[in-house]
C-alpha atoms as a PDB file:
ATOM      1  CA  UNK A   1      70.246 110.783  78.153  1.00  0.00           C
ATOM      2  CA  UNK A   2      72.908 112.877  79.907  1.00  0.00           C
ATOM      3  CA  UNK A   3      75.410 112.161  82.700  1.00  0.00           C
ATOM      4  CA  UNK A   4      73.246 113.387  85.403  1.00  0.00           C
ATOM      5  CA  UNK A   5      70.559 111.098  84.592  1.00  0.00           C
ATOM      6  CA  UNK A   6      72.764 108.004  83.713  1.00  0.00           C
ATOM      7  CA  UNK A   7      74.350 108.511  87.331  1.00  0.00           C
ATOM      8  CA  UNK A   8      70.682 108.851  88.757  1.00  0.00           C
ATOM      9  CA  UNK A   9      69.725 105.580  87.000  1.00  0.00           C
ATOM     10  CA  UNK A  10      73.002 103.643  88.376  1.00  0.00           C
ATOM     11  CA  UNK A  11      74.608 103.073  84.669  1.00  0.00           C
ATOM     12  CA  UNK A  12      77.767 101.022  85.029  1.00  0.00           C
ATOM     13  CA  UNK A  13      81.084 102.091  85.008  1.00  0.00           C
ATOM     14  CA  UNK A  14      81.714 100.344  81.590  1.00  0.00           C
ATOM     15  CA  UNK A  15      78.169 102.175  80.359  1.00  0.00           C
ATOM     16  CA  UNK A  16      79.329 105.646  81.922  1.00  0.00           C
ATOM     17  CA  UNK A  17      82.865 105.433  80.026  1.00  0.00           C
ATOM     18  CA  UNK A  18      81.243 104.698  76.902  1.00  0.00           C
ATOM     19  CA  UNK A  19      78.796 107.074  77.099  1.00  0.00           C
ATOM     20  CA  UNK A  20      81.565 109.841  78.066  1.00  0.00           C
ATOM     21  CA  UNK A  21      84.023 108.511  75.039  1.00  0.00           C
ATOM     22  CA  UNK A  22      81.608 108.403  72.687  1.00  0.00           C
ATOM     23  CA  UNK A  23      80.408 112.032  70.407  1.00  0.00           C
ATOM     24  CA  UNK A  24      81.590 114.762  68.409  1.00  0.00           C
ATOM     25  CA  UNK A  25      85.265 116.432  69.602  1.00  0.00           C
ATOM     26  CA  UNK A  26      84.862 119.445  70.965  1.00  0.00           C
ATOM     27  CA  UNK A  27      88.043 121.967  70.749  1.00  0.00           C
ATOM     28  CA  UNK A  28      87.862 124.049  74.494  1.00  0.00           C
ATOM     29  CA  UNK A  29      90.661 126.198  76.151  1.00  0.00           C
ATOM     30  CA  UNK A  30      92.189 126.113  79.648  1.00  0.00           C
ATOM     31  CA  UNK A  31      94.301 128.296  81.416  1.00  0.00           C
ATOM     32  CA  UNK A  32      96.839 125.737  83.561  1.00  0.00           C
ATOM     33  CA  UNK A  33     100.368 126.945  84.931  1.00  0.00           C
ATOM     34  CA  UNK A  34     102.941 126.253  82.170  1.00  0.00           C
ATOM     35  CA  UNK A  35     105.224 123.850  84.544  1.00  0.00           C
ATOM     36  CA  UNK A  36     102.002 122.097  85.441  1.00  0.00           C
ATOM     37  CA  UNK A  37     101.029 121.453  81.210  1.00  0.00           C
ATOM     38  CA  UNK A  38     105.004 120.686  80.607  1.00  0.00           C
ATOM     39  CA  UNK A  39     104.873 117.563  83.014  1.00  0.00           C
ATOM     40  CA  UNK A  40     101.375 116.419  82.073  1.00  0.00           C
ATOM     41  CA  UNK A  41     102.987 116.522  78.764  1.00  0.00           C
ATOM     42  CA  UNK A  42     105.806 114.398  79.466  1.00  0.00           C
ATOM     43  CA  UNK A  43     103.829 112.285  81.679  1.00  0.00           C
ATOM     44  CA  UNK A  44     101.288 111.716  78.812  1.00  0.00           C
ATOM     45  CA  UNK A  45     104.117 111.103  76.672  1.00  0.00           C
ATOM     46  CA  UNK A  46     105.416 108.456  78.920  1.00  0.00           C
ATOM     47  CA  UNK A  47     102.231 106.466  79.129  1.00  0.00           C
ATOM     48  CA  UNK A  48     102.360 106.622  74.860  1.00  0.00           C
ATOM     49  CA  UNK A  49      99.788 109.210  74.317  1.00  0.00           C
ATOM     50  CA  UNK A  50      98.758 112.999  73.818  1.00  0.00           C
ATOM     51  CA  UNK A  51      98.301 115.492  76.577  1.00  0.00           C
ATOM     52  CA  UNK A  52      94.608 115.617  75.133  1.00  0.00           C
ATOM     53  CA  UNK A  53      94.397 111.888  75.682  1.00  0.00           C
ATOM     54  CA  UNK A  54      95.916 112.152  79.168  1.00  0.00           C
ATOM     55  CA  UNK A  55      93.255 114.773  79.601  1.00  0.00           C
ATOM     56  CA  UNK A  56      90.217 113.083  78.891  1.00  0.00           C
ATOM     57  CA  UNK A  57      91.862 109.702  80.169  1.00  0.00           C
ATOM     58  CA  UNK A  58      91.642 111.592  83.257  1.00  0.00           C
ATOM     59  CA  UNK A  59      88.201 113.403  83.019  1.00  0.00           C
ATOM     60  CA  UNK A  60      86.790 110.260  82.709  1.00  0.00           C
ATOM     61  CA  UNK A  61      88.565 108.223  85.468  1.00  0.00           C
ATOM     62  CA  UNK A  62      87.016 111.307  87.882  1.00  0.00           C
ATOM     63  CA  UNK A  63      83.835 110.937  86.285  1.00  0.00           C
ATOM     64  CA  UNK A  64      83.183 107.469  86.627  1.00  0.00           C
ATOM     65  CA  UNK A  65      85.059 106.633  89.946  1.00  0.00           C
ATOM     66  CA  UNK A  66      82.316 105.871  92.675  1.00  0.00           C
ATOM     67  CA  UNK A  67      79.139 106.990  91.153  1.00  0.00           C
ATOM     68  CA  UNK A  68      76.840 106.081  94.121  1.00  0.00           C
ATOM     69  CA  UNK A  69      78.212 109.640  96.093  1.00  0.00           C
ATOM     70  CA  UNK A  70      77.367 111.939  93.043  1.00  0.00           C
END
């Protein structure tokens, strides 16, 4: 089952952030301005994690926020 069809079937929040936490890692690259990495960085680092955990902490926040409108 992918996203699309999770959101279609009205999965939970709890099912859709399991679903999107769950699989293989895959390693991708982005291009972000340098002062804009630095201060997710620190931010990350002030919440006790990785930028990479910051990152998908915040992919999946956006992914599972309000999934009637998608």
């Amino acid at each position: 089952m992918s996203y699309k069809d999770m959101v279609k079937a009205g999965a939970t929040p709890t099912d859709m952030r399991e679903y999107l936490a769950d699989g293989e890692m895959s390693s991708i690259t982005i291009r972000i301005p340098r002062n804009l990495r630095e201060s997710a960085k620190e931010a990350a680092s002030l919440q006790g994690m990785s930028f990479s955990a910051l990152v998908r902490k915040c992919l999946i926040t956006d992914l599972t926020k309000d999934l009637k409108s998608n």
